[in-house]
PDB file of N, CA and C in Angstrom:
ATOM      1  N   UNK A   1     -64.044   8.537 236.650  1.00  0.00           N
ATOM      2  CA  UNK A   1     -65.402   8.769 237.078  1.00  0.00           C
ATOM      3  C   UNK A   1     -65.451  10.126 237.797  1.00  0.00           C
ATOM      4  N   UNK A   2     -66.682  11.414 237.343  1.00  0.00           N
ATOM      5  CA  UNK A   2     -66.318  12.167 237.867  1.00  0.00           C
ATOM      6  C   UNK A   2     -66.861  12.427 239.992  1.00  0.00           C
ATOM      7  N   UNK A   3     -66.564  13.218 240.170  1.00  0.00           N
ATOM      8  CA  UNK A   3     -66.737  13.694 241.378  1.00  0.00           C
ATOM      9  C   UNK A   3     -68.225  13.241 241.762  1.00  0.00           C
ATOM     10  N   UNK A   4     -68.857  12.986 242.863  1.00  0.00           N
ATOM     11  CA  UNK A   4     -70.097  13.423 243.232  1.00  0.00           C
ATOM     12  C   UNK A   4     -71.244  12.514 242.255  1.00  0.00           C
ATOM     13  N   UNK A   5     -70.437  11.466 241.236  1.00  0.00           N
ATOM     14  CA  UNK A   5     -71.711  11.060 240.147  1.00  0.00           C
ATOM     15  C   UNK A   5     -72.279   9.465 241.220  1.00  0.00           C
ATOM     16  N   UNK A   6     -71.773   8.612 241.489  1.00  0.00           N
ATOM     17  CA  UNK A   6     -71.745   8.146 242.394  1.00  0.00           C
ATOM     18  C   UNK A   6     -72.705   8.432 243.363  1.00  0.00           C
ATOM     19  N   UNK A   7     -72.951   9.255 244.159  1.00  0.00           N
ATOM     20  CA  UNK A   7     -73.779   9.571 245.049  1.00  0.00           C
ATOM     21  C   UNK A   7     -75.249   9.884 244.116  1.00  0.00           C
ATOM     22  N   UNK A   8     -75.291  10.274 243.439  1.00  0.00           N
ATOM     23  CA  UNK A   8     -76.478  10.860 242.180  1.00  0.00           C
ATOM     24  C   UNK A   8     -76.909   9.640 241.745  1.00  0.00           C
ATOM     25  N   UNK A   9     -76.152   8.314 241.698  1.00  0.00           N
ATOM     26  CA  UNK A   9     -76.899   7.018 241.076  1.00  0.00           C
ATOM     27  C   UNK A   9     -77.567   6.913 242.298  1.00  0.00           C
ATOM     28  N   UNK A  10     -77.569   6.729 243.691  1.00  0.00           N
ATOM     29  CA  UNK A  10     -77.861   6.057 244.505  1.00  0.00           C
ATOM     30  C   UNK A  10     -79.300   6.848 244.935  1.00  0.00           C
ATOM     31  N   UNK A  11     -78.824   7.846 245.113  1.00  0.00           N
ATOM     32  CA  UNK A  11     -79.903   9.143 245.611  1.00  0.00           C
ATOM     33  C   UNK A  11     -81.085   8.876 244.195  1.00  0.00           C
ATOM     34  N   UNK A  12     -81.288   8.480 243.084  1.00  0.00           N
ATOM     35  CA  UNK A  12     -82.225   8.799 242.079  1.00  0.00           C
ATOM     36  C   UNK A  12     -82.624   7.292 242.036  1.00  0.00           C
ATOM     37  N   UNK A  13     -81.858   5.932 242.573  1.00  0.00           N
ATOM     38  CA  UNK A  13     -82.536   5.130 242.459  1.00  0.00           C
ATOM     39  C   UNK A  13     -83.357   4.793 243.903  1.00  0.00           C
ATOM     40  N   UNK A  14     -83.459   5.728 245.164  1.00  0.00           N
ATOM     41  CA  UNK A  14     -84.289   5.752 245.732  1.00  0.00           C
ATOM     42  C   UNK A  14     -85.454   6.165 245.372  1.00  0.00           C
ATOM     43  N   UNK A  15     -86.684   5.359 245.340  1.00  0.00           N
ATOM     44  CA  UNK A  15     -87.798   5.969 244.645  1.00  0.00           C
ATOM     45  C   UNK A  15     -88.719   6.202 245.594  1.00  0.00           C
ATOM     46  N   UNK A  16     -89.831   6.576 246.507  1.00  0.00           N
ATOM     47  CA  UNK A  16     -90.585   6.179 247.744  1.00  0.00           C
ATOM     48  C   UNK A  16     -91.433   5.099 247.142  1.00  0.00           C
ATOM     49  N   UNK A  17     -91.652   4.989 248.335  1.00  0.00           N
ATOM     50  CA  UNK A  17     -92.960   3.338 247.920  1.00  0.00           C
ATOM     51  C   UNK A  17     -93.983   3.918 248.438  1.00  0.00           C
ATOM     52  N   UNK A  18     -95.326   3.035 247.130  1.00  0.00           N
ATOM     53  CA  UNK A  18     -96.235   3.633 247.290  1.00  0.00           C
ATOM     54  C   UNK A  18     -97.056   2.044 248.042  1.00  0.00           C
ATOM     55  N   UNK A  19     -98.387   2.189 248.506  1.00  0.00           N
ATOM     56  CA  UNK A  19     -99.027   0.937 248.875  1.00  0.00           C
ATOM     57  C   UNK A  19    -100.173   0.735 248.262  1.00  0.00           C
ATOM     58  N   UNK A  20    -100.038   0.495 247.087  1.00  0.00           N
ATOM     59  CA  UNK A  20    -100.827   0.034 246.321  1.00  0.00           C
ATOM     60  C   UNK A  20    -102.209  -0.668 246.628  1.00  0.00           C
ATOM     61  N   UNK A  21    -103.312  -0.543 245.948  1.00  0.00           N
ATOM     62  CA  UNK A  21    -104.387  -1.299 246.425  1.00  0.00           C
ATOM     63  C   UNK A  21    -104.608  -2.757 246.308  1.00  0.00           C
ATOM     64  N   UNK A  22    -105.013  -3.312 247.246  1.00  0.00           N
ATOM     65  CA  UNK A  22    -104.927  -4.804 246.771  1.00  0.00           C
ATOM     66  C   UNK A  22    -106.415  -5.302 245.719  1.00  0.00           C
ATOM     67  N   UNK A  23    -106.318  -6.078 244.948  1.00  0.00           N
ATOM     68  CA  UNK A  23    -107.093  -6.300 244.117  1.00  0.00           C
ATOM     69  C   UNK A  23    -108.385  -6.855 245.285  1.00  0.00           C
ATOM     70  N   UNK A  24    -109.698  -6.629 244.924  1.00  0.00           N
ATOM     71  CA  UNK A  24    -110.827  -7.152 245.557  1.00  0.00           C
ATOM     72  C   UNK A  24    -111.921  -7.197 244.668  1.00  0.00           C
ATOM     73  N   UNK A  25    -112.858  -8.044 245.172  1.00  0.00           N
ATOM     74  CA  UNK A  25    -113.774  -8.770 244.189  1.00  0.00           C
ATOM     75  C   UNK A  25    -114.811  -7.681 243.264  1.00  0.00           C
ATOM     76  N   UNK A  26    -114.832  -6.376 244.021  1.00  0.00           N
ATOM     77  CA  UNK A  26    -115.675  -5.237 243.364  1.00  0.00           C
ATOM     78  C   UNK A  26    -114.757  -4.562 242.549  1.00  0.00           C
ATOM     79  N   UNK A  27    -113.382  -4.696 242.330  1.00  0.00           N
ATOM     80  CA  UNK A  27    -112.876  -3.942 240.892  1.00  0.00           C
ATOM     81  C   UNK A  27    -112.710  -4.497 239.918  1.00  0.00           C
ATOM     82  N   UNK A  28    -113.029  -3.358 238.949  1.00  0.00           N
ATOM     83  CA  UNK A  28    -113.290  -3.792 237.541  1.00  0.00           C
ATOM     84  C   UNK A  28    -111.833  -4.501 237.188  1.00  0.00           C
ATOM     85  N   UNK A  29    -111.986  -5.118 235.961  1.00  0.00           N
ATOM     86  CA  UNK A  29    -110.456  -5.634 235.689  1.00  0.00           C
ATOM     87  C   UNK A  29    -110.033  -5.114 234.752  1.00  0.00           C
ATOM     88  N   UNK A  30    -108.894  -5.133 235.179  1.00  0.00           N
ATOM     89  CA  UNK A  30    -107.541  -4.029 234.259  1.00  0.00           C
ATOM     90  C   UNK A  30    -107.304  -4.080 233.228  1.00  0.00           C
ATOM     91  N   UNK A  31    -108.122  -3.724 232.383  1.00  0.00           N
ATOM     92  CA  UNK A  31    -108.072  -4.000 230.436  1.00  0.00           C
ATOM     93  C   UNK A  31    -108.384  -5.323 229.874  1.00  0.00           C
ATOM     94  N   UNK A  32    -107.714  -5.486 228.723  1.00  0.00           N
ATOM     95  CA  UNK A  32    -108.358  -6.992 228.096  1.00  0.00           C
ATOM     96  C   UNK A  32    -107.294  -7.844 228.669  1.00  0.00           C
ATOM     97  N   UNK A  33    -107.541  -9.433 229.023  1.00  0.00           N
ATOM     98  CA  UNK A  33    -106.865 -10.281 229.396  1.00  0.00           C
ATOM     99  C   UNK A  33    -105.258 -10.284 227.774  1.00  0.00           C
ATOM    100  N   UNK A  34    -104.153 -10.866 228.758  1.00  0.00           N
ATOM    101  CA  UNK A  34    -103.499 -11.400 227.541  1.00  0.00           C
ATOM    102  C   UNK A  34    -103.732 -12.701 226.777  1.00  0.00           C
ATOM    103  N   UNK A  35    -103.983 -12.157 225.164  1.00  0.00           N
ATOM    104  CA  UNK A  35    -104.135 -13.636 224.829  1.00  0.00           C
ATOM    105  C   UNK A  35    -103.216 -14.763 225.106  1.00  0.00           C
ATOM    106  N   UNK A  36    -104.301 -15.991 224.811  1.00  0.00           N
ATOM    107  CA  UNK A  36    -103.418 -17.563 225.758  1.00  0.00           C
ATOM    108  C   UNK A  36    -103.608 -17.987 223.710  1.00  0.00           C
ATOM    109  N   UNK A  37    -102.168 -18.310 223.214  1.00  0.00           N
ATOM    110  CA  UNK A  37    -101.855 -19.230 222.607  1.00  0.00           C
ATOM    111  C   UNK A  37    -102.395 -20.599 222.413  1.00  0.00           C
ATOM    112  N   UNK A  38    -102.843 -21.417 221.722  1.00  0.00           N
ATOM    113  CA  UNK A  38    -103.723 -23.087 221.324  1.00  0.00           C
ATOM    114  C   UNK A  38    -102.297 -23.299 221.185  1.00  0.00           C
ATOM    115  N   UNK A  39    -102.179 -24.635 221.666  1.00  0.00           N
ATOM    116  CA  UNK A  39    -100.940 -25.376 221.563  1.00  0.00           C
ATOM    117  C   UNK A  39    -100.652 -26.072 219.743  1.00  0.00           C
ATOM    118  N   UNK A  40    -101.854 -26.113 219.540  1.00  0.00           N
ATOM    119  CA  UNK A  40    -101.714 -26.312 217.696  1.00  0.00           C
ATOM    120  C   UNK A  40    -103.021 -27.382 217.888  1.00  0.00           C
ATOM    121  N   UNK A  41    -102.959 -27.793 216.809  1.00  0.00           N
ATOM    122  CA  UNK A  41    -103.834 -29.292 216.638  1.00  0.00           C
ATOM    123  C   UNK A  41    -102.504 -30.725 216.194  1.00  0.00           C
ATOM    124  N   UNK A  42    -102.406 -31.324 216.932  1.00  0.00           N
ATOM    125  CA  UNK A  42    -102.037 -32.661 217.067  1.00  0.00           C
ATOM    126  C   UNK A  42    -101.909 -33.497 216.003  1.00  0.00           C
ATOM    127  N   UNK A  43    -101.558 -34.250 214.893  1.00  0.00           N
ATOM    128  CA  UNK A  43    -102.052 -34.851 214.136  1.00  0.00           C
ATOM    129  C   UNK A  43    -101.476 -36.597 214.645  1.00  0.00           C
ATOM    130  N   UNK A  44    -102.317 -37.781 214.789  1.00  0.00           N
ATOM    131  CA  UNK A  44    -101.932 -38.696 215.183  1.00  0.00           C
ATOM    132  C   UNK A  44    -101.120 -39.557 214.437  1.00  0.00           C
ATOM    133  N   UNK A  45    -100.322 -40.673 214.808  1.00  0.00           N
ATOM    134  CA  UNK A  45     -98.852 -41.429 214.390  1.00  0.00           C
ATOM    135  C   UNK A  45     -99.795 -42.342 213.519  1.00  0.00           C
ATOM    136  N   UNK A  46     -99.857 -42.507 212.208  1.00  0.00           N
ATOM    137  CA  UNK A  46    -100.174 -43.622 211.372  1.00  0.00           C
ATOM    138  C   UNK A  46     -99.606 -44.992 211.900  1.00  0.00           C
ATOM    139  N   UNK A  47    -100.356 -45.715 212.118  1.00  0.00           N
ATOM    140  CA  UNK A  47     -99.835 -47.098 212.406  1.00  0.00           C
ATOM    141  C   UNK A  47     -99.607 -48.126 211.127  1.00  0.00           C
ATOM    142  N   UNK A  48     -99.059 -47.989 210.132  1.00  0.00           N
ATOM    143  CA  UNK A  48     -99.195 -48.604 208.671  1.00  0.00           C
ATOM    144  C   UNK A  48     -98.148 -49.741 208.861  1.00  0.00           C
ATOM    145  N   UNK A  49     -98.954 -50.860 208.152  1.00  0.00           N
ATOM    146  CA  UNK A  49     -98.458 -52.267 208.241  1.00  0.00           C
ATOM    147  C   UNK A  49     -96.506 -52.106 207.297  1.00  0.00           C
ATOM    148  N   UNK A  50     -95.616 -52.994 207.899  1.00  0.00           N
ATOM    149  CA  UNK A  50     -94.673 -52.835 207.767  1.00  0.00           C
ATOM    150  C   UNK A  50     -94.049 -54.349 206.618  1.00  0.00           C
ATOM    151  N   UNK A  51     -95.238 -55.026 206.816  1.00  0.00           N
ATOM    152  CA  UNK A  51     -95.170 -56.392 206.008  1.00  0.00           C
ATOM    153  C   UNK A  51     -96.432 -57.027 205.963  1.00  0.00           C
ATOM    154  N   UNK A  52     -96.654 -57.338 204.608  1.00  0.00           N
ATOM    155  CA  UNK A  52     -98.279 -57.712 204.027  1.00  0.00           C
ATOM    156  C   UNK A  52     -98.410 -59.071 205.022  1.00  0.00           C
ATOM    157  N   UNK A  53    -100.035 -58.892 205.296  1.00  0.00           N
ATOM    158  CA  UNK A  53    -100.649 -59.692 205.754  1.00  0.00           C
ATOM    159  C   UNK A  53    -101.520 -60.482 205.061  1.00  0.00           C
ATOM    160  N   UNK A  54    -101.915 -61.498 204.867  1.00  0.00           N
ATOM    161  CA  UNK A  54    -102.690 -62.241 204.363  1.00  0.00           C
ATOM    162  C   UNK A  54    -104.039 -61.505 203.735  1.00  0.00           C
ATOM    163  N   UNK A  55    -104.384 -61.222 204.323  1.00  0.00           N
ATOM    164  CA  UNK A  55    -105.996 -59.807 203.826  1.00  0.00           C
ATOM    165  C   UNK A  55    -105.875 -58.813 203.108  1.00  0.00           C
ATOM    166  N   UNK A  56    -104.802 -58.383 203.465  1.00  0.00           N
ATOM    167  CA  UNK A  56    -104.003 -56.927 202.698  1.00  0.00           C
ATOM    168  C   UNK A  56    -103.666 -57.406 201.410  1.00  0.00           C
ATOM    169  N   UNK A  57    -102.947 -58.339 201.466  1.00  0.00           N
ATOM    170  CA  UNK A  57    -102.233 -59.012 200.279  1.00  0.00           C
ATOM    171  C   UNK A  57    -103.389 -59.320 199.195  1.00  0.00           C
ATOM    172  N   UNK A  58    -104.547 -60.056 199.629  1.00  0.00           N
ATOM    173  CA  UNK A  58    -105.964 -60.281 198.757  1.00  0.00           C
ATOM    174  C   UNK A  58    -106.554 -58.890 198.417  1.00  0.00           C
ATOM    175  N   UNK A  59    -106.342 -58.060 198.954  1.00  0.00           N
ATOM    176  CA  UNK A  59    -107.154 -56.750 198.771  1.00  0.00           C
ATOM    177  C   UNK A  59    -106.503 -56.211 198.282  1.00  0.00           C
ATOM    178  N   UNK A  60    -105.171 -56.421 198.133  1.00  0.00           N
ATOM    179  CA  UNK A  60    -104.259 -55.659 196.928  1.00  0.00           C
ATOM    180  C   UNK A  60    -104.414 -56.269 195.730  1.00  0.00           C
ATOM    181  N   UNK A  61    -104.010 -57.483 195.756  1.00  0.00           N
ATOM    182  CA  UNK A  61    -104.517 -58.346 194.182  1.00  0.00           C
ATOM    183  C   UNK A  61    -105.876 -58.074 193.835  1.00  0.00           C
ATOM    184  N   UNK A  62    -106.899 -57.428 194.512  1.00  0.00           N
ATOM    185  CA  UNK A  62    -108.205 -58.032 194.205  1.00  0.00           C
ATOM    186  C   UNK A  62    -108.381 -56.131 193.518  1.00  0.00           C
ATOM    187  N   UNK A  63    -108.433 -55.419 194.483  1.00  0.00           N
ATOM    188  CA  UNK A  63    -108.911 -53.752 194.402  1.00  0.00           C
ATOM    189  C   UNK A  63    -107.627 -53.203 193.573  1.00  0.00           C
ATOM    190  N   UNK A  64    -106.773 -53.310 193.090  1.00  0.00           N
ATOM    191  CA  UNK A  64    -105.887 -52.447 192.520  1.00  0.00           C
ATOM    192  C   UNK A  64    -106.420 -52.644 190.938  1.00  0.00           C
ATOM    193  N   UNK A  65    -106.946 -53.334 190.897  1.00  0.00           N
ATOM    194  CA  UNK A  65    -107.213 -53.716 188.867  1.00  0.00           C
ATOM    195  C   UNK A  65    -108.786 -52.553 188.642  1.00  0.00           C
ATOM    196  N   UNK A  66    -108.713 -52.543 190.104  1.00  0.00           N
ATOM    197  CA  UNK A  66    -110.408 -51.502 189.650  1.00  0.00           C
ATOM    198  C   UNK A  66    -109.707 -50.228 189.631  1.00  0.00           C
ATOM    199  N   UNK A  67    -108.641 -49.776 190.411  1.00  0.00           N
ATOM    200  CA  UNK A  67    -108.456 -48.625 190.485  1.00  0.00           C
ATOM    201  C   UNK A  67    -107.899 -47.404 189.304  1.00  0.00           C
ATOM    202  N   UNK A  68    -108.209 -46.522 188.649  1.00  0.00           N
ATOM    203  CA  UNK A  68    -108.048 -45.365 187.825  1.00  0.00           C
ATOM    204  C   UNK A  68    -106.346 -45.106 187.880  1.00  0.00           C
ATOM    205  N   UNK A  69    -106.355 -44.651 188.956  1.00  0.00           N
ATOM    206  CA  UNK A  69    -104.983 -44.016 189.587  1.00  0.00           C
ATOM    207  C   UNK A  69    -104.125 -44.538 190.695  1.00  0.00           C
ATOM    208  N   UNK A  70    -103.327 -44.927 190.112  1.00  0.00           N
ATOM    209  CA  UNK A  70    -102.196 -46.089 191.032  1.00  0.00           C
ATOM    210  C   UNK A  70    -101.149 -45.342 191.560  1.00  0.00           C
ATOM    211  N   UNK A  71    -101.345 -44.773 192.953  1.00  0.00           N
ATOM    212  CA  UNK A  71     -99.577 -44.640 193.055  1.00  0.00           C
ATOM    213  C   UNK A  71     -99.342 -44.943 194.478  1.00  0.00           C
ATOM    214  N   UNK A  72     -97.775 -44.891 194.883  1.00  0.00           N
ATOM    215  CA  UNK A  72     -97.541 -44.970 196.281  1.00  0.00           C
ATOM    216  C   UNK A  72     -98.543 -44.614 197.314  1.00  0.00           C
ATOM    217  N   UNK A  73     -99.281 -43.211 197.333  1.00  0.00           N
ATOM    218  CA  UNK A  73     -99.900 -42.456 197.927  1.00  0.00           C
ATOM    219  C   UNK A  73    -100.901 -42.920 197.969  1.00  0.00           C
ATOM    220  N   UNK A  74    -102.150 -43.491 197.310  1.00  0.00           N
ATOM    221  CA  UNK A  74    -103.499 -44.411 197.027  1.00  0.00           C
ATOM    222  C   UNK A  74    -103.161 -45.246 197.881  1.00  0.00           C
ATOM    223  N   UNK A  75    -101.815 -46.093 197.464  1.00  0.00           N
ATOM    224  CA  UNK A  75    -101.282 -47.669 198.192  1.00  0.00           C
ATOM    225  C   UNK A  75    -102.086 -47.925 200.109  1.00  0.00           C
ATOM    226  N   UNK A  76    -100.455 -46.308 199.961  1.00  0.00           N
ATOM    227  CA  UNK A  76    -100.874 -46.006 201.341  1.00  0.00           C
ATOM    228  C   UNK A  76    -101.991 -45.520 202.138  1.00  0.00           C
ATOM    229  N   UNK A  77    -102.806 -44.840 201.463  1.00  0.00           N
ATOM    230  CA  UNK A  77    -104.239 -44.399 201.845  1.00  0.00           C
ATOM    231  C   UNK A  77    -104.791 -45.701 202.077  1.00  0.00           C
ATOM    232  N   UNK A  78    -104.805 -46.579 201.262  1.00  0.00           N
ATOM    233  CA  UNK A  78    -106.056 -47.171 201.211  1.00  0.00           C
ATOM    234  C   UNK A  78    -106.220 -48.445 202.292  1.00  0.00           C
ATOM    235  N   UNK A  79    -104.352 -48.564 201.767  1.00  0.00           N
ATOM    236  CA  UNK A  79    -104.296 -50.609 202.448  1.00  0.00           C
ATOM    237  C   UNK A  79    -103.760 -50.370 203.503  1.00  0.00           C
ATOM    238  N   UNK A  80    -103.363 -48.963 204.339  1.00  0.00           N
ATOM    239  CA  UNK A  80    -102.598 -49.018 205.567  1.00  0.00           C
ATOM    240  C   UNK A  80    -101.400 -49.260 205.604  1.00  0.00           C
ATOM    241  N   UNK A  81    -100.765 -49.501 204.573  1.00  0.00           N
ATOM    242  CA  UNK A  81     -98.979 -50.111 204.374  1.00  0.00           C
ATOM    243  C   UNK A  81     -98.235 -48.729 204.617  1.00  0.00           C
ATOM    244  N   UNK A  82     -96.916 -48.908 205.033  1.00  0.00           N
ATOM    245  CA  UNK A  82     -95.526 -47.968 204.717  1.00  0.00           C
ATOM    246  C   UNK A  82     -95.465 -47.794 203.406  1.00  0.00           C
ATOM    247  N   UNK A  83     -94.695 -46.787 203.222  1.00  0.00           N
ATOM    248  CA  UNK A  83     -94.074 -46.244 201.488  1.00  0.00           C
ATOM    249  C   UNK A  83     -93.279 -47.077 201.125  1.00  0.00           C
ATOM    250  N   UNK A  84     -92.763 -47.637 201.481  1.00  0.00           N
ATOM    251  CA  UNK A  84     -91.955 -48.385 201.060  1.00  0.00           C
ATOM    252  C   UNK A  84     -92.126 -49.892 200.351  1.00  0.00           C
ATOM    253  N   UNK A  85     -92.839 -50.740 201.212  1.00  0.00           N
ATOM    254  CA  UNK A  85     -93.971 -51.436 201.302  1.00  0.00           C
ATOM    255  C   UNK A  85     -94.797 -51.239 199.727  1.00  0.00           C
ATOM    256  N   UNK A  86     -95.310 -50.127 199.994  1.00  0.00           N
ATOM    257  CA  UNK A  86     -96.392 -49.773 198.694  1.00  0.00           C
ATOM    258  C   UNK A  86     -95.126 -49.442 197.178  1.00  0.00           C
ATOM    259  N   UNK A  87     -94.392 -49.303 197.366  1.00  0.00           N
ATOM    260  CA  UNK A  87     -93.353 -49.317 196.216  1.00  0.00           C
ATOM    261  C   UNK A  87     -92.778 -50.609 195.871  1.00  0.00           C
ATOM    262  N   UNK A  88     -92.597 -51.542 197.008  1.00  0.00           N
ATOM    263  CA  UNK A  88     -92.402 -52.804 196.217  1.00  0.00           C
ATOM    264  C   UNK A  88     -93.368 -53.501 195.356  1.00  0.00           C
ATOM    265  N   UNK A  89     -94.796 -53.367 195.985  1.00  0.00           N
ATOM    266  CA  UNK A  89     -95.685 -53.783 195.840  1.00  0.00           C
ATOM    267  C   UNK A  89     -96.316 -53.323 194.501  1.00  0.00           C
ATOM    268  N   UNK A  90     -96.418 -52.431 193.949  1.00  0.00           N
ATOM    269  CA  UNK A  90     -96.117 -51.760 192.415  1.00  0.00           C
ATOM    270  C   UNK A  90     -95.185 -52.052 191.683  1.00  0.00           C
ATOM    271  N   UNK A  91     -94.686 -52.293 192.066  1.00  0.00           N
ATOM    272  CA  UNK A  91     -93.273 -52.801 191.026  1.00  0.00           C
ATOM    273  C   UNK A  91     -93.535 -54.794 190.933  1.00  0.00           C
ATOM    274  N   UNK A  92     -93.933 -55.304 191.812  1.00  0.00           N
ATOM    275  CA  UNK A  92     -94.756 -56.478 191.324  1.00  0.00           C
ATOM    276  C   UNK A  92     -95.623 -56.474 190.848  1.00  0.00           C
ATOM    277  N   UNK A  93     -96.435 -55.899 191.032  1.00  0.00           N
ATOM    278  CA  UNK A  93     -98.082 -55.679 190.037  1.00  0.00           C
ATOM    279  C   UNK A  93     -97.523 -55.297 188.619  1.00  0.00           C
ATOM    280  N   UNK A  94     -96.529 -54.479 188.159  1.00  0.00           N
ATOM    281  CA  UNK A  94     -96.412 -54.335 187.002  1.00  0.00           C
ATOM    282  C   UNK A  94     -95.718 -55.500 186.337  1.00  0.00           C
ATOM    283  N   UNK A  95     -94.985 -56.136 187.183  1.00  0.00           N
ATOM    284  CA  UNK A  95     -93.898 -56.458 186.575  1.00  0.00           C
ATOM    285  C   UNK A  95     -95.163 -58.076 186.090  1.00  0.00           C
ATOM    286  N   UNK A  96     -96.015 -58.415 186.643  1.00  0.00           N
ATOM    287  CA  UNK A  96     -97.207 -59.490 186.912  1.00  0.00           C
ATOM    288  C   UNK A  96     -98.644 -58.932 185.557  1.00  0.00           C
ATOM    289  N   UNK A  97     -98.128 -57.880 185.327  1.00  0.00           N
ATOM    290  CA  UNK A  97     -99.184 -57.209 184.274  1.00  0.00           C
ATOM    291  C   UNK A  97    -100.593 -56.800 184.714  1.00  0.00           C
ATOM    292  N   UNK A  98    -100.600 -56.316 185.960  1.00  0.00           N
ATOM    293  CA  UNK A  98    -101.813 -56.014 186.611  1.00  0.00           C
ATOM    294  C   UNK A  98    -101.792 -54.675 186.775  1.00  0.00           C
ATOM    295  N   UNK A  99    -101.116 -53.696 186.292  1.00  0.00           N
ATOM    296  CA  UNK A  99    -101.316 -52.287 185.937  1.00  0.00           C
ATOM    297  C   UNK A  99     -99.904 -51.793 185.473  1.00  0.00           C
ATOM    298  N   UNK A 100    -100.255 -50.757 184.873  1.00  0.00           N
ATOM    299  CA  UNK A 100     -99.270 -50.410 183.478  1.00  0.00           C
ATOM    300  C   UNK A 100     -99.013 -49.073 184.265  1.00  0.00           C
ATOM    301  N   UNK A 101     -97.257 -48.849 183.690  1.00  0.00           N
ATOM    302  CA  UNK A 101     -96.952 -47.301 184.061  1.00  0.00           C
ATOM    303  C   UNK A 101     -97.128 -46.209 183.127  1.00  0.00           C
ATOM    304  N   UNK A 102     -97.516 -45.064 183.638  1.00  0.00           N
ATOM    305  CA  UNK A 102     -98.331 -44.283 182.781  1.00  0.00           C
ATOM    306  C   UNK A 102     -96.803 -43.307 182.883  1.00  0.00           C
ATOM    307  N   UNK A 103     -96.057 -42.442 184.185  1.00  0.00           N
ATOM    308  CA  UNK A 103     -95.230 -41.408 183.387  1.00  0.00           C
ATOM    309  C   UNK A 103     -93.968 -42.355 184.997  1.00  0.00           C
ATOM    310  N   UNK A 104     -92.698 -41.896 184.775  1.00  0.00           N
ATOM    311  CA  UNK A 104     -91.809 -41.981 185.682  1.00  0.00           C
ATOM    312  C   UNK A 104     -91.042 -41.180 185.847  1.00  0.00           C
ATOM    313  N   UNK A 105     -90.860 -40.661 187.164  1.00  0.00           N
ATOM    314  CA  UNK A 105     -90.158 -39.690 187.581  1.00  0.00           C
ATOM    315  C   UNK A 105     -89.277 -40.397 188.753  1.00  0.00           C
ATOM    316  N   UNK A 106     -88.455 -39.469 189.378  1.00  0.00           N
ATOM    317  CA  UNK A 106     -87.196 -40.137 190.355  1.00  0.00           C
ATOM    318  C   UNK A 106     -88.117 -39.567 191.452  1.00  0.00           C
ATOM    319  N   UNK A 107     -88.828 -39.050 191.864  1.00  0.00           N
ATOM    320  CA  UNK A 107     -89.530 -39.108 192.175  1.00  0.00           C
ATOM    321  C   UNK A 107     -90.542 -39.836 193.075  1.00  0.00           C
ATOM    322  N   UNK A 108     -91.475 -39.985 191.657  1.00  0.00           N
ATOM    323  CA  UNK A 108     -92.723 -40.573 191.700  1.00  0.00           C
ATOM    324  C   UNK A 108     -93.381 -40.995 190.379  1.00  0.00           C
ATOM    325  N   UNK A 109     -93.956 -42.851 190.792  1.00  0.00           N
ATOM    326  CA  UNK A 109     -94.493 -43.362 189.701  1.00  0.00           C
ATOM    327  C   UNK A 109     -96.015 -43.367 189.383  1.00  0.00           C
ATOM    328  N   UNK A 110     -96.425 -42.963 188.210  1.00  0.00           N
ATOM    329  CA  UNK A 110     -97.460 -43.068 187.935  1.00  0.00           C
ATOM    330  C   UNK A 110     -98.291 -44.415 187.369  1.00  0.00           C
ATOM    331  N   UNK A 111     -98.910 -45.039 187.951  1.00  0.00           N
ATOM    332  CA  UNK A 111     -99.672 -45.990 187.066  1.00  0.00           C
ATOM    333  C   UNK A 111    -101.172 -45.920 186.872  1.00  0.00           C
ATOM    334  N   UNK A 112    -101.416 -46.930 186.103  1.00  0.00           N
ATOM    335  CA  UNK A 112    -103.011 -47.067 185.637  1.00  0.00           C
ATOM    336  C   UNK A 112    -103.310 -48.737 185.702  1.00  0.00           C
ATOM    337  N   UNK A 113    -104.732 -49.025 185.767  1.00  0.00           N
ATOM    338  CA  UNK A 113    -104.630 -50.144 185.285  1.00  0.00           C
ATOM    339  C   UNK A 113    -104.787 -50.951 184.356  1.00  0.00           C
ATOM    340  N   UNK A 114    -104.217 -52.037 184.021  1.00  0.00           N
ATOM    341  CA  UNK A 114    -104.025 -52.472 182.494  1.00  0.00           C
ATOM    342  C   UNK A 114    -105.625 -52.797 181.943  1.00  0.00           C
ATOM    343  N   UNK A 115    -105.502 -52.006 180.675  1.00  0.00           N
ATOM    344  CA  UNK A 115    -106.468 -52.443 179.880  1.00  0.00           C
ATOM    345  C   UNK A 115    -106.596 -54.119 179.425  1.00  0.00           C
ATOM    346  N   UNK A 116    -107.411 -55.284 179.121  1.00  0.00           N
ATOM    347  CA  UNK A 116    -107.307 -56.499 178.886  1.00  0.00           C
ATOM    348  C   UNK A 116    -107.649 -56.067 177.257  1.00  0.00           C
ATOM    349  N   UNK A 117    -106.714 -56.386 176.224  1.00  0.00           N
ATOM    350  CA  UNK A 117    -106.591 -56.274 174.929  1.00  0.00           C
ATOM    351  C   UNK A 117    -107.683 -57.372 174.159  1.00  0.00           C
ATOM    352  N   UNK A 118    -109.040 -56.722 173.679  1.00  0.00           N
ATOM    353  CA  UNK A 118    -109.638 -57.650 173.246  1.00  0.00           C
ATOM    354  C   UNK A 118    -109.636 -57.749 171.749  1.00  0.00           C
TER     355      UNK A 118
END
């Protein structure tokens, strides 16, 4: 370290102090505020039935034969059930002949409901 550098840090980080004004109710304010961040929007916990209930169970036998488009996703929209739930529950309806599979993927199943062959 050379000679004399030492003394040159100390001496340059003396700065004088100044006494600044204190803020009071007649000054203008100091540019635009910083923006404040939205914490997001929230989306709430689905409460979907975990095992058919008596009502659910009638409203599945009863409303699925009207429906166009059958899949897990409808299941769950409509009757309040888990995915899971709504996948067994398709796989009895077909297997019972109350709607037909239209394409299968590993995925995801597509159904329809069965035409009555007249």
């Amino acid at each position: 370290m050379p000679h004399g550098h030492f003394r040159t840090a100390i001496r340059r980080s003396r700065l004088p102090s100044f006494d600044y004004p204190q803020p009071t109710d007649k000054m203008p304010p100091a540019g635009k505020q910083k923006k404040k961040w939205s914490k997001g929007k929230v989306k709430d916990k689905a409460q979907h039935a975990v095992v058919f209930e008596k009502a659910t169970l009638e409203k599945l036998n009863k409303d699925v034969q009207s429906y166009r488009l059958v899949t897990v996703a409808t299941l769950v929209d409509r009757l309040k059930i888990n995915g899971s739930l709504a996948r067994r529950a398709l796989a009895d309806l077909e297997e019972r002949g109350q709607i037909k599979k239209v394409t299968s993927h590993s995925k995801m199943n597509i159904y329809t409901r069965a035409v009555a062959a007249e």
